[in-house]
PDB file of N, CA and C in Angstrom:
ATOM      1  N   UNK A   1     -48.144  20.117  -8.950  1.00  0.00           N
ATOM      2  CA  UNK A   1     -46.968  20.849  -8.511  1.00  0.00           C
ATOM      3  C   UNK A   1     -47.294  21.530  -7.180  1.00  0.00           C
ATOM      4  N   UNK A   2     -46.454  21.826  -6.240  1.00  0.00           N
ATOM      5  CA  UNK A   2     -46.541  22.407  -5.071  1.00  0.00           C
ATOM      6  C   UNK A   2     -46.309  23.406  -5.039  1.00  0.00           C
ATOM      7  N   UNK A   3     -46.578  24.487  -4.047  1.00  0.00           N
ATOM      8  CA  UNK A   3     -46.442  25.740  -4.737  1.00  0.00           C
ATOM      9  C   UNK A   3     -46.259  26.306  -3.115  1.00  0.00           C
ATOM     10  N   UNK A   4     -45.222  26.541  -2.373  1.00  0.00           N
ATOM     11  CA  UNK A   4     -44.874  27.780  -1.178  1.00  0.00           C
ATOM     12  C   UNK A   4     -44.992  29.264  -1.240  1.00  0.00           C
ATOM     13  N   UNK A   5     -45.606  29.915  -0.535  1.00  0.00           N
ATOM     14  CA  UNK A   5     -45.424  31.211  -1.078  1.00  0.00           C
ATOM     15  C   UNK A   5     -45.870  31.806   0.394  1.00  0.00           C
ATOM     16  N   UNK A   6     -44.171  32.409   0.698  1.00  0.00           N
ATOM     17  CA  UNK A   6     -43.891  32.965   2.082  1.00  0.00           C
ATOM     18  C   UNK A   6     -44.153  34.671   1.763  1.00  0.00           C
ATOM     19  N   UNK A   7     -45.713  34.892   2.549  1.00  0.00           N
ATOM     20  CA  UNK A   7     -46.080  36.320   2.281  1.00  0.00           C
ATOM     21  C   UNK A   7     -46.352  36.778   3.430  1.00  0.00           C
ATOM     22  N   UNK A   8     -45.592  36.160   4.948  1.00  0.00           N
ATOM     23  CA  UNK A   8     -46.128  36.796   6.536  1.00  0.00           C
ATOM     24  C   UNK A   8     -45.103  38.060   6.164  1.00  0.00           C
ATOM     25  N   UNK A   9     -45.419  38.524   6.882  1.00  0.00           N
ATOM     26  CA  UNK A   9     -44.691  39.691   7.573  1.00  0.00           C
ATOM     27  C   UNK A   9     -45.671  40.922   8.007  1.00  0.00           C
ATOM     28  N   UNK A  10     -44.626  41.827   8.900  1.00  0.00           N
ATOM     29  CA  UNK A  10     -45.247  42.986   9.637  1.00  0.00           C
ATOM     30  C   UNK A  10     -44.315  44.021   9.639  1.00  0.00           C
ATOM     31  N   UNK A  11     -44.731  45.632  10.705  1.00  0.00           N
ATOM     32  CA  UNK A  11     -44.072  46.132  10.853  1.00  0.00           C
ATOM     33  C   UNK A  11     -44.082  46.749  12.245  1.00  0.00           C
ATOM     34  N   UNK A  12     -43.096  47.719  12.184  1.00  0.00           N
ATOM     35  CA  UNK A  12     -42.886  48.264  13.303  1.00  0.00           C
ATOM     36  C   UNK A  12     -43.068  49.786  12.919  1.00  0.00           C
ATOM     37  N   UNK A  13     -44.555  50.045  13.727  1.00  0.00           N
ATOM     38  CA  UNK A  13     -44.648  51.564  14.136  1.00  0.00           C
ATOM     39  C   UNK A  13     -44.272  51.939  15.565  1.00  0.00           C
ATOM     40  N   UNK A  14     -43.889  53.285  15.526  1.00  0.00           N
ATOM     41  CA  UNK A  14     -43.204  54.399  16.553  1.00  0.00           C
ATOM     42  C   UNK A  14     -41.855  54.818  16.330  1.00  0.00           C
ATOM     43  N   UNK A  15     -41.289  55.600  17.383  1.00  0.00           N
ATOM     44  CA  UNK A  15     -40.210  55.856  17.191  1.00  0.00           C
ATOM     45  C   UNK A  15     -39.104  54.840  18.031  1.00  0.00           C
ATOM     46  N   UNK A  16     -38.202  54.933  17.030  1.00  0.00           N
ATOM     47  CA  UNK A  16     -36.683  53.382  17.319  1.00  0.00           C
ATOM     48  C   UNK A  16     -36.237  54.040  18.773  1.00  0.00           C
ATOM     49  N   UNK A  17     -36.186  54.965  19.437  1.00  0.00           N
ATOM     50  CA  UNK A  17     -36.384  55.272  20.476  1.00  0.00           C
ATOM     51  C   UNK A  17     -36.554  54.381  21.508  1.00  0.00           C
ATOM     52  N   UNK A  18     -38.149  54.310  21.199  1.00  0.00           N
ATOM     53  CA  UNK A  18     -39.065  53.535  22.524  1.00  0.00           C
ATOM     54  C   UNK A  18     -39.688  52.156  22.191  1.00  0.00           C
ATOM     55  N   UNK A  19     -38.497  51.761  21.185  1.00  0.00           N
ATOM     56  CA  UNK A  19     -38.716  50.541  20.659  1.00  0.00           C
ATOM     57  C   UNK A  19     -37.888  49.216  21.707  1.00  0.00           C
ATOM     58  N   UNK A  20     -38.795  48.341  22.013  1.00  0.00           N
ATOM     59  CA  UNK A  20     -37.597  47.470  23.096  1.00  0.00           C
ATOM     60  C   UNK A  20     -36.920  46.598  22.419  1.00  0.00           C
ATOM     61  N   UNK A  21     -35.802  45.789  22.784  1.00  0.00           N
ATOM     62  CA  UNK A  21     -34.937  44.762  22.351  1.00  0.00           C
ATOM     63  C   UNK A  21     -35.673  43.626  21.779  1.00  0.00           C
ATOM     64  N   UNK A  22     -36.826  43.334  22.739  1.00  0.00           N
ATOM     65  CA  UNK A  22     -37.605  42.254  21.816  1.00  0.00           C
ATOM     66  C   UNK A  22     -38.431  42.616  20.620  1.00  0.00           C
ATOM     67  N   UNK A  23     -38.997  43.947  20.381  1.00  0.00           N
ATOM     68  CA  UNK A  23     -39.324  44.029  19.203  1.00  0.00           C
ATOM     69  C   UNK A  23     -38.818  44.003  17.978  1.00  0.00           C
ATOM     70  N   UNK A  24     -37.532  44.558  17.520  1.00  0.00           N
ATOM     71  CA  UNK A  24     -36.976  43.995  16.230  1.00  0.00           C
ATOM     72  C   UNK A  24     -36.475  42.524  16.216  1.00  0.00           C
ATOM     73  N   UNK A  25     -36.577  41.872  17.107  1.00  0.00           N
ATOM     74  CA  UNK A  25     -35.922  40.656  17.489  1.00  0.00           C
ATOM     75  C   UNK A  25     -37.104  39.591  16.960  1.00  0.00           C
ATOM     76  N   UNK A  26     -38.264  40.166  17.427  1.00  0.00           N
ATOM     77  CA  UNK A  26     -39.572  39.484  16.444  1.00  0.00           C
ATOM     78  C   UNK A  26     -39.671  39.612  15.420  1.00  0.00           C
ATOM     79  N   UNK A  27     -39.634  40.603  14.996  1.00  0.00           N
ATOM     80  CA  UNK A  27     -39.831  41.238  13.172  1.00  0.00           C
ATOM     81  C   UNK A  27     -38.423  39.910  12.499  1.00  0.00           C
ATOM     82  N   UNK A  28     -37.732  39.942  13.307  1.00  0.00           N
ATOM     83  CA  UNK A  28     -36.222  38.848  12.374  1.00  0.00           C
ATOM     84  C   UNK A  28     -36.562  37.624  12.224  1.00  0.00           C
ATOM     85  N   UNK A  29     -37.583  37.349  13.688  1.00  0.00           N
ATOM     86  CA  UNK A  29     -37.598  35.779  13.735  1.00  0.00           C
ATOM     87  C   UNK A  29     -38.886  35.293  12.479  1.00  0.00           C
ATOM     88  N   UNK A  30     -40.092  36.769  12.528  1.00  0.00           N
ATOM     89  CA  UNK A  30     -40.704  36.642  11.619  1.00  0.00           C
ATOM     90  C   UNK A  30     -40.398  36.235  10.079  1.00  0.00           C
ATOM     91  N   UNK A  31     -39.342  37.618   9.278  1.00  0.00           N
ATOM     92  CA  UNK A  31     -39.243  37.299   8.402  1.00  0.00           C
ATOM     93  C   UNK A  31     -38.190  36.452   7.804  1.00  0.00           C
ATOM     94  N   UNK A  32     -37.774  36.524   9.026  1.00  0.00           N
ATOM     95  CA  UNK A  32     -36.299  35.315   8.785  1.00  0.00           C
ATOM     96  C   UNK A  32     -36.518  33.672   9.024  1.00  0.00           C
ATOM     97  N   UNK A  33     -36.553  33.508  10.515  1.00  0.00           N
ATOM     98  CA  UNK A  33     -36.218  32.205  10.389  1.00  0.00           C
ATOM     99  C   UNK A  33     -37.751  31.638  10.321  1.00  0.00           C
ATOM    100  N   UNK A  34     -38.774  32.313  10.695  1.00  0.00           N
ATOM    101  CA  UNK A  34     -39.777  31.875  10.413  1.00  0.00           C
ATOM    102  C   UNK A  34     -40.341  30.975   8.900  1.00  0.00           C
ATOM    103  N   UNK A  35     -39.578  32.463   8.045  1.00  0.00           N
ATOM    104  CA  UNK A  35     -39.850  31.692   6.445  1.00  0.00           C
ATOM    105  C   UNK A  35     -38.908  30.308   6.005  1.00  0.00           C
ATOM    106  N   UNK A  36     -37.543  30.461   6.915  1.00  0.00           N
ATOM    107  CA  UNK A  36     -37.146  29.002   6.650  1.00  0.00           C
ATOM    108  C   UNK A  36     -37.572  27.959   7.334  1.00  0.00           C
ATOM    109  N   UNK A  37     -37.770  28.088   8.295  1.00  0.00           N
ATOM    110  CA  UNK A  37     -38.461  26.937   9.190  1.00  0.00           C
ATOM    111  C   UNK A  37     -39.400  26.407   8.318  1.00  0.00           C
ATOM    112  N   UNK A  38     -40.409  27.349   7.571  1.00  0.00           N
ATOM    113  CA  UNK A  38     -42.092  26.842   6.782  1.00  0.00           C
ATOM    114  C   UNK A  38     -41.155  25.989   5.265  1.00  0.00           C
ATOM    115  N   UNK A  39     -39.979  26.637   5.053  1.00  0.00           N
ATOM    116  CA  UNK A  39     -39.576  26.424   3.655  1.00  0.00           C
ATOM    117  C   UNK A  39     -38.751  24.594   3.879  1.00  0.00           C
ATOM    118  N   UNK A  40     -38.095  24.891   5.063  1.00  0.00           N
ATOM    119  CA  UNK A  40     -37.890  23.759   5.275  1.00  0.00           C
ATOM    120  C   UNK A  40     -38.251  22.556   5.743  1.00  0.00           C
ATOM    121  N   UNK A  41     -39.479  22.799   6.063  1.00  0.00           N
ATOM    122  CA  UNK A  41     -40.519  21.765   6.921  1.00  0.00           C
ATOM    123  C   UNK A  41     -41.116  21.248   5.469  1.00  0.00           C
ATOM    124  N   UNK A  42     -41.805  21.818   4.541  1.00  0.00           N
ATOM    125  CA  UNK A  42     -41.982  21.209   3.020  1.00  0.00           C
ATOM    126  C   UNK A  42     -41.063  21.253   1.798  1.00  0.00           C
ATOM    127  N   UNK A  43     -39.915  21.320   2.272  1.00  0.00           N
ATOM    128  CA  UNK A  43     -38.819  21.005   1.494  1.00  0.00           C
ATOM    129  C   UNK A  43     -38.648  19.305   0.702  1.00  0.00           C
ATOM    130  N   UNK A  44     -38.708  18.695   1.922  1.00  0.00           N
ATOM    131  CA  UNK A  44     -38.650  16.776   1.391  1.00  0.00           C
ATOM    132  C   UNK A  44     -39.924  16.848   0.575  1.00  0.00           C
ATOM    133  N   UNK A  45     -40.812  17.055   0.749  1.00  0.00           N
ATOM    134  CA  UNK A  45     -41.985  16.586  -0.143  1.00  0.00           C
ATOM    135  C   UNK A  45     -42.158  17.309  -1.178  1.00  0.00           C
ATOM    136  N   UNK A  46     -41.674  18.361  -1.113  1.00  0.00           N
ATOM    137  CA  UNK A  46     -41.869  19.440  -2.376  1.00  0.00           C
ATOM    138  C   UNK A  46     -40.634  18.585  -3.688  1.00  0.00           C
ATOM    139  N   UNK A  47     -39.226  17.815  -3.133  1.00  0.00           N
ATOM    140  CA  UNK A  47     -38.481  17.163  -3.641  1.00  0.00           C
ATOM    141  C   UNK A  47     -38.753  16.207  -4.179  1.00  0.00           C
ATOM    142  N   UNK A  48     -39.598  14.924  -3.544  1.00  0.00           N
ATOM    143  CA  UNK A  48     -40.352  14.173  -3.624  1.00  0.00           C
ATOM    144  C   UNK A  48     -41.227  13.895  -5.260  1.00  0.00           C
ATOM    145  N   UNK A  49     -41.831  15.422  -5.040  1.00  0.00           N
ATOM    146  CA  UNK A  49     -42.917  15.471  -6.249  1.00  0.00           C
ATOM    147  C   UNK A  49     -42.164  15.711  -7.630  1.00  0.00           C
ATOM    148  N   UNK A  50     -40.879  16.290  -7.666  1.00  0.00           N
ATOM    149  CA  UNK A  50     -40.023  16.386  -8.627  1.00  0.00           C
ATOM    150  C   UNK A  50     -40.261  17.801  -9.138  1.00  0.00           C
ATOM    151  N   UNK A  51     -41.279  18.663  -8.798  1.00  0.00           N
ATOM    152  CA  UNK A  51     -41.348  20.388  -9.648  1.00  0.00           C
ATOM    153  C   UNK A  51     -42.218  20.710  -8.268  1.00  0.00           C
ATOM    154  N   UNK A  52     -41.446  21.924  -8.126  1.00  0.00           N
ATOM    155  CA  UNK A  52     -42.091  22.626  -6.772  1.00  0.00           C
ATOM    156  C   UNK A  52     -41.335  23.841  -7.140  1.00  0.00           C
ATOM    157  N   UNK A  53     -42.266  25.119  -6.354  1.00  0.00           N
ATOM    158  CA  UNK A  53     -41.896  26.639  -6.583  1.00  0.00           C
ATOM    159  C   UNK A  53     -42.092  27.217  -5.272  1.00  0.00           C
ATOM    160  N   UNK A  54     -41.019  28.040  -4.648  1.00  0.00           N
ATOM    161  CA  UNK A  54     -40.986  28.545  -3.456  1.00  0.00           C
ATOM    162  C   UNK A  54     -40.804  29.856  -3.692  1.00  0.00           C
ATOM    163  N   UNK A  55     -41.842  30.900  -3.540  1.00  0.00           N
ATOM    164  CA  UNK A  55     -42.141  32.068  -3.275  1.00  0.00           C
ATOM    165  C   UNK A  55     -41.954  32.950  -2.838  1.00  0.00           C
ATOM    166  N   UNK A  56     -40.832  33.789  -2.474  1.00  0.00           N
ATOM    167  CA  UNK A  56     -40.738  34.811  -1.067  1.00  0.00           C
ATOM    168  C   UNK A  56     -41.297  36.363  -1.454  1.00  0.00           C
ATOM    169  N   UNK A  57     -42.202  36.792  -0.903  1.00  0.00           N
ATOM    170  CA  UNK A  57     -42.720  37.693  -1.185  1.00  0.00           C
ATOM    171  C   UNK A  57     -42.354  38.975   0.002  1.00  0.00           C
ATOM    172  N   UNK A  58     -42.065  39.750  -0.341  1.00  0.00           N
ATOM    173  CA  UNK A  58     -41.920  41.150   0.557  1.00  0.00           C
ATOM    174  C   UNK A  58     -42.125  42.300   0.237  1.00  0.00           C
ATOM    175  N   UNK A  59     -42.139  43.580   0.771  1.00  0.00           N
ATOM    176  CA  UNK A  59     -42.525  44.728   0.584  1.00  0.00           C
ATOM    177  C   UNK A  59     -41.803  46.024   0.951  1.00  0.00           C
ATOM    178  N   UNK A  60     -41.057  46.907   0.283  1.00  0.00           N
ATOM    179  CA  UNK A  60     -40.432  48.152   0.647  1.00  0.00           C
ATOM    180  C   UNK A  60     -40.393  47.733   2.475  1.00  0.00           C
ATOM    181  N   UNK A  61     -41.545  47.876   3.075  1.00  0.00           N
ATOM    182  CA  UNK A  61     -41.201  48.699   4.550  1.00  0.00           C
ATOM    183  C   UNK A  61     -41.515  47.307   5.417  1.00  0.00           C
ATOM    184  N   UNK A  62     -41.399  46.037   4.581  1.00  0.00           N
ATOM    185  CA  UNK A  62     -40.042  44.348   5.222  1.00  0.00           C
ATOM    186  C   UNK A  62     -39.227  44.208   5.172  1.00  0.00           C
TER     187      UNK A  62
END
């Protein structure tokens, strides 16, 4: 069986202040499209094998 298990992520210290436009813009691409991109790149083969488990793991301050 195949087994995905989307556990990147990060955060953002300082104040939202002196935070620039591209920094929350990373944190999205991180936990967003990043985890589908990985989910969908082994999607066909995970189908393939007939039992596969996809994982999303996160944390209060993701």
């Amino acid at each position: 069986m195949d087994v995905l298990v989307n556990n990147a992520g990060r955060t953002q210290v300082g104040a939202f202040t002196e935070t620039t436009d591209r920094e929350p813009r990373d944190l999205f691409e991180l936990h967003v499209f990043d985890t589908a991109r990985l989910t969908r790149a082994l999607l066909s083969r995970m189908r393939e094998q007939g039992h596969a488990l996809v994982e999303n793991i996160s944390s209060i301050g993701g």
